[in-house]
N, C-alpha and C. Protein backbone atom coordinates (compact mmCIF):
# COMPACT_ATOMS: atom_id res chain seq x y z
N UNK A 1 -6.29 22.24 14.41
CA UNK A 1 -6.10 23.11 15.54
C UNK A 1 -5.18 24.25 15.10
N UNK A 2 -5.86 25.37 14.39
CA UNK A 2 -5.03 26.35 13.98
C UNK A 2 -3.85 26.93 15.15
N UNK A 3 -2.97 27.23 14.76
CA UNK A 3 -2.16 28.39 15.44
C UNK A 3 -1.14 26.94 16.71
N UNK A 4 -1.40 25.91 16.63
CA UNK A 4 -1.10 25.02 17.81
C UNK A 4 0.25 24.57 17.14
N UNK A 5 1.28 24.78 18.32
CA UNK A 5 2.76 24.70 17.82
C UNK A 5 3.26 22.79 17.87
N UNK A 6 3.91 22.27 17.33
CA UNK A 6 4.20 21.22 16.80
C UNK A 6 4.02 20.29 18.61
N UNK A 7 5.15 20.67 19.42
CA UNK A 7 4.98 20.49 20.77
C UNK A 7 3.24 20.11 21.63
N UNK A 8 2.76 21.02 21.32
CA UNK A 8 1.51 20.88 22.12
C UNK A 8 0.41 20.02 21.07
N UNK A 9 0.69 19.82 20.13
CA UNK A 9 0.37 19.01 19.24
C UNK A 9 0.25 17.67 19.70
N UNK A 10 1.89 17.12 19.70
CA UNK A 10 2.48 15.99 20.26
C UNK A 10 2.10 15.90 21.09
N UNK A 11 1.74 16.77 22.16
CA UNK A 11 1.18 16.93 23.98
C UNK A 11 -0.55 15.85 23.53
N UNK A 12 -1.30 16.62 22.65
CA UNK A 12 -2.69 16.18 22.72
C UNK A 12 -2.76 14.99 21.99
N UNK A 13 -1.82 15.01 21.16
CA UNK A 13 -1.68 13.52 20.25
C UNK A 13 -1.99 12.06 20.97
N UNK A 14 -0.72 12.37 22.03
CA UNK A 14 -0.10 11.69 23.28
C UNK A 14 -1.42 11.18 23.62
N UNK A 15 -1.86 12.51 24.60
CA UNK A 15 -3.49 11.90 25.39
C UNK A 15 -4.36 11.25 24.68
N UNK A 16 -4.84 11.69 23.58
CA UNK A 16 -5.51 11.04 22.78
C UNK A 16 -5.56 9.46 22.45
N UNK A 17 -4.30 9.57 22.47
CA UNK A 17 -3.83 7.90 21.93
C UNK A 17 -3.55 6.89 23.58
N UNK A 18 -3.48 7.72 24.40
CA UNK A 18 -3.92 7.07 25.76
C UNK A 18 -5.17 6.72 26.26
N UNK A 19 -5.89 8.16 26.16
CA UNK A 19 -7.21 7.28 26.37
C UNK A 19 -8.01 6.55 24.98
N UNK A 20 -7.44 6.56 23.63
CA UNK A 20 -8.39 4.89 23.47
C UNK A 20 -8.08 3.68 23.58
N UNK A 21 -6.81 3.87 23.80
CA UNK A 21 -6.01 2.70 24.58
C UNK A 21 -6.34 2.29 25.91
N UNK A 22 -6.94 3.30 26.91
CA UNK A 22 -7.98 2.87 28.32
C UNK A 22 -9.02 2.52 27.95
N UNK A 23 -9.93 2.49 26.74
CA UNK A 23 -10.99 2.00 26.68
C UNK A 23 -11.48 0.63 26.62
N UNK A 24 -11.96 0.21 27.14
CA UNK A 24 -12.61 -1.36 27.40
C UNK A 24 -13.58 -1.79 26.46
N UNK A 25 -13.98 -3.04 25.97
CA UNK A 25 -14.95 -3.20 25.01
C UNK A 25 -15.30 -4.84 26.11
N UNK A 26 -16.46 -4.77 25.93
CA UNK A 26 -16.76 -5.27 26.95
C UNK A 26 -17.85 -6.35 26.11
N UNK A 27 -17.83 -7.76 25.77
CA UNK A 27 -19.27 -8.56 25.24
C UNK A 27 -19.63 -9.50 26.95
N UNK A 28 -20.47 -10.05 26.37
CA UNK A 28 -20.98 -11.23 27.24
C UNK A 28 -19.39 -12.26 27.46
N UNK A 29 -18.32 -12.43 26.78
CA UNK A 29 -18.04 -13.42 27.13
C UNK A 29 -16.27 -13.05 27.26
N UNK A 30 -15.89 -11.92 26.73
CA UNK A 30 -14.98 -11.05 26.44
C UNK A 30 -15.01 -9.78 26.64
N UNK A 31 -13.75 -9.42 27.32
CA UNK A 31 -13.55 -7.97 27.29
C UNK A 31 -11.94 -7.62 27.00
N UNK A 32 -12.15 -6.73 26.48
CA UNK A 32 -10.42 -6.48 25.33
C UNK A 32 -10.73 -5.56 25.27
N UNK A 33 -9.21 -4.50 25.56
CA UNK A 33 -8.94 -2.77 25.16
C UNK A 33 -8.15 -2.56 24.01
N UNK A 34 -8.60 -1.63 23.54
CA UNK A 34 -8.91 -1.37 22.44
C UNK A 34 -6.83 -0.78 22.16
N UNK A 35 -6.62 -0.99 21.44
CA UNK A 35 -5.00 -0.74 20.81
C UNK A 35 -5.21 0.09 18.98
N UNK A 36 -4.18 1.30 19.22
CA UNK A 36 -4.24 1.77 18.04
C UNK A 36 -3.15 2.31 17.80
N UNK A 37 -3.02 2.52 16.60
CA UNK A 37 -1.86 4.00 16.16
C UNK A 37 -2.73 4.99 14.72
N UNK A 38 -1.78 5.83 15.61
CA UNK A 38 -2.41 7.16 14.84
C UNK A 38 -1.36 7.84 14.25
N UNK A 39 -1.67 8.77 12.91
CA UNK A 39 -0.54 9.22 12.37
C UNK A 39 -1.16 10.92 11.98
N UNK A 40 -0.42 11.88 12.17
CA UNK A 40 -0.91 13.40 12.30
C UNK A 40 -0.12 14.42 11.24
N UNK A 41 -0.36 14.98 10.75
CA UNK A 41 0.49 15.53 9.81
C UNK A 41 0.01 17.64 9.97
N UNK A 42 0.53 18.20 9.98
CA UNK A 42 0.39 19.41 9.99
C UNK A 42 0.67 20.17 9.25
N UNK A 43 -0.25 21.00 8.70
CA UNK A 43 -0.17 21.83 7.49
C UNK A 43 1.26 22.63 7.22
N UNK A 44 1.98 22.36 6.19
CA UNK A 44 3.26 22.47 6.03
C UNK A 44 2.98 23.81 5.12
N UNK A 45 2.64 25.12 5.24
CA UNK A 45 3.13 25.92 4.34
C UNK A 45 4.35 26.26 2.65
N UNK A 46 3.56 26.15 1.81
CA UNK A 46 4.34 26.02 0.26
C UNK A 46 4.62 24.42 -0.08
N UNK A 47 4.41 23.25 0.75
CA UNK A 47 4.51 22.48 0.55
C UNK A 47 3.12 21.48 0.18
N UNK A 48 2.13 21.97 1.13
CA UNK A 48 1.31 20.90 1.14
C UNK A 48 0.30 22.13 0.45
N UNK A 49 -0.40 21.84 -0.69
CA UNK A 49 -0.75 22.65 -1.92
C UNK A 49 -2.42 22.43 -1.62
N UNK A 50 -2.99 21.44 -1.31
CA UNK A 50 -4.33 21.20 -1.29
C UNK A 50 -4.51 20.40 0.27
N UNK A 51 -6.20 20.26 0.36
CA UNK A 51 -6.45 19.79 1.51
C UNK A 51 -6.24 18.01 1.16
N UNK A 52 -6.32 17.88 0.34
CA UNK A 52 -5.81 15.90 -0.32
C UNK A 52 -4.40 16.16 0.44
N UNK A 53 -3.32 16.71 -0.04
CA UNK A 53 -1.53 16.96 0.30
C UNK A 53 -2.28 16.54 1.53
N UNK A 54 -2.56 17.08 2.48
CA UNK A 54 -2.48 16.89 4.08
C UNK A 54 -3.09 16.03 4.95
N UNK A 55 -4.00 14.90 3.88
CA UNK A 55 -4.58 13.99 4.30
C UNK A 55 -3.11 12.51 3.93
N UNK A 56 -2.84 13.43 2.66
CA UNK A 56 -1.94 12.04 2.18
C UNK A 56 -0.94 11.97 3.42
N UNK A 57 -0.37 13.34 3.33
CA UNK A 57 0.77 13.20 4.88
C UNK A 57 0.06 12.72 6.18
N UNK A 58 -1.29 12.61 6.33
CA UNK A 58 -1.20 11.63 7.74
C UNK A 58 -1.72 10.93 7.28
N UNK A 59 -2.29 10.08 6.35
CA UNK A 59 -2.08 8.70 5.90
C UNK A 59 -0.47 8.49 5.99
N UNK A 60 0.15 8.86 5.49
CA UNK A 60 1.68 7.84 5.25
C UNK A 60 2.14 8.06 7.04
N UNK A 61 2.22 9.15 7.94
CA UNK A 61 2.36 8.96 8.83
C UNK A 61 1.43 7.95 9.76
N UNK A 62 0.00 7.42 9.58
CA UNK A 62 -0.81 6.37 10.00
C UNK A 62 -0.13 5.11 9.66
N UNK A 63 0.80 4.68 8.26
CA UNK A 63 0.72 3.79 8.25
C UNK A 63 2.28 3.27 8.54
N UNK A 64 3.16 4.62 8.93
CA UNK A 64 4.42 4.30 9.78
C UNK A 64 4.09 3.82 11.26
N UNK A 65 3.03 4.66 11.89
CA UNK A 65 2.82 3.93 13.25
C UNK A 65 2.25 2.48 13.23
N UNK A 66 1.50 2.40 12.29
CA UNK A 66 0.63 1.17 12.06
C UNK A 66 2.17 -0.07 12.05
N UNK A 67 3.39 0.24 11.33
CA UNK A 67 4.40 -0.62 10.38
C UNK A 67 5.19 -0.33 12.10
N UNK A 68 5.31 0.18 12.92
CA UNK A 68 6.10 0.31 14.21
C UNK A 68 5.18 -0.27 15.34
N UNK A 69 4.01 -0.69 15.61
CA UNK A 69 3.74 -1.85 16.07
C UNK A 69 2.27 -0.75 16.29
N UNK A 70 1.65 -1.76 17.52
CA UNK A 70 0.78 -1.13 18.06
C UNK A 70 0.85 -0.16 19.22
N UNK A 71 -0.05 0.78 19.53
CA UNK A 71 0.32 1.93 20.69
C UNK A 71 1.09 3.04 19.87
N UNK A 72 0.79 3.26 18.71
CA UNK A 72 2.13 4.23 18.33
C UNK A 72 2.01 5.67 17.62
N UNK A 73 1.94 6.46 17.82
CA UNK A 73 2.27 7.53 17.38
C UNK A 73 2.95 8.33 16.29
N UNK A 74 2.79 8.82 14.89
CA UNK A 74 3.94 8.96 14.19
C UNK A 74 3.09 10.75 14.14
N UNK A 75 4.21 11.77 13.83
CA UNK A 75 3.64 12.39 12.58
C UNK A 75 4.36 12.56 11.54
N UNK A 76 3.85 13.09 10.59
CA UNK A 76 4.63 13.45 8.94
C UNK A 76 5.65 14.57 9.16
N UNK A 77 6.64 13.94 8.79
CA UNK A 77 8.02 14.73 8.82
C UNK A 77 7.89 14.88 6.90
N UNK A 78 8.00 16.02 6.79
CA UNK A 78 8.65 16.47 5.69
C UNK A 78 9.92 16.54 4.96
N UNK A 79 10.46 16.21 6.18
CA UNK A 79 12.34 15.90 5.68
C UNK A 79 12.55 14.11 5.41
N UNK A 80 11.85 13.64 6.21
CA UNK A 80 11.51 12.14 5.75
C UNK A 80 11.12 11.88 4.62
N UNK A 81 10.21 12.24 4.65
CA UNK A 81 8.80 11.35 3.39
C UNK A 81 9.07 12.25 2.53
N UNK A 82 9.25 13.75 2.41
CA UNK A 82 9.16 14.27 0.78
C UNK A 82 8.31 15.14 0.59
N UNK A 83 7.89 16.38 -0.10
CA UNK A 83 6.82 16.35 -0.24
C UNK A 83 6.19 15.38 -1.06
N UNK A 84 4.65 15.60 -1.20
CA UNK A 84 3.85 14.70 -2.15
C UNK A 84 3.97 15.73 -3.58
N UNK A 85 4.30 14.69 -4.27
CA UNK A 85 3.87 14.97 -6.00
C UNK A 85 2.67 15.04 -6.55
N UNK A 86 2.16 15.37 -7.78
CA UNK A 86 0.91 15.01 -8.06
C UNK A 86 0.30 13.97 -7.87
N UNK A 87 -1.07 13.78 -7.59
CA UNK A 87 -1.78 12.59 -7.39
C UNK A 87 -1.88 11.66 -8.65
N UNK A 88 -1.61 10.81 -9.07
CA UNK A 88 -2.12 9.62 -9.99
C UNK A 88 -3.20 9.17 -10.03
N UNK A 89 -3.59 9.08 -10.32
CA UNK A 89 -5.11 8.11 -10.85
C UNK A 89 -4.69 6.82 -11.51
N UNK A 90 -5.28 5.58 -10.93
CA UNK A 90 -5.56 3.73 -11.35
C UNK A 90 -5.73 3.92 -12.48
């Protein structure tokens, strides 16, 4: 969402992560709503170098909400986490 300031970000994040949390899953014998966390990272100017950089920052922010329970929300703070270094290869 180009040009969208950190705030209104957090605003749609929010909803987002509310309604799939209202969603119902419904079988023949069970029905259970659905629980998630999501992690968002926003293009950090001079820092985040490629479109990989900005996937890695909301992966590591996915898997802080994931590590803070369920229902949760994180995004990538840059003063936290760091930037990312080069990628490694296995």
């Amino acid at each position: 969402m180009p040009e969208t300031d950190l705030e209104i970000a957090q605003e749609i994040a929010a909803r987002l992560l509310a309604g799939i949390c209202d969603l119902a899953l419904e079988t023949v014998k069970v029905k259970s709503n659905l629980l998630s966390a999501l992690g968002f990272a926003i293009l950090i100017p001079g820092v985040d170098r490629s479109v990989d950089d900005l996937v890695d920052h909301a992966d590591q922010a996915m898997y802080a909400a994931k590590q803070a329970g369920p229902v949760r929300l994180r995004f990538f703070d840059v003063s936290v986490y760091g930037p990312i270094g080069p990628r490694q290869l296995n």
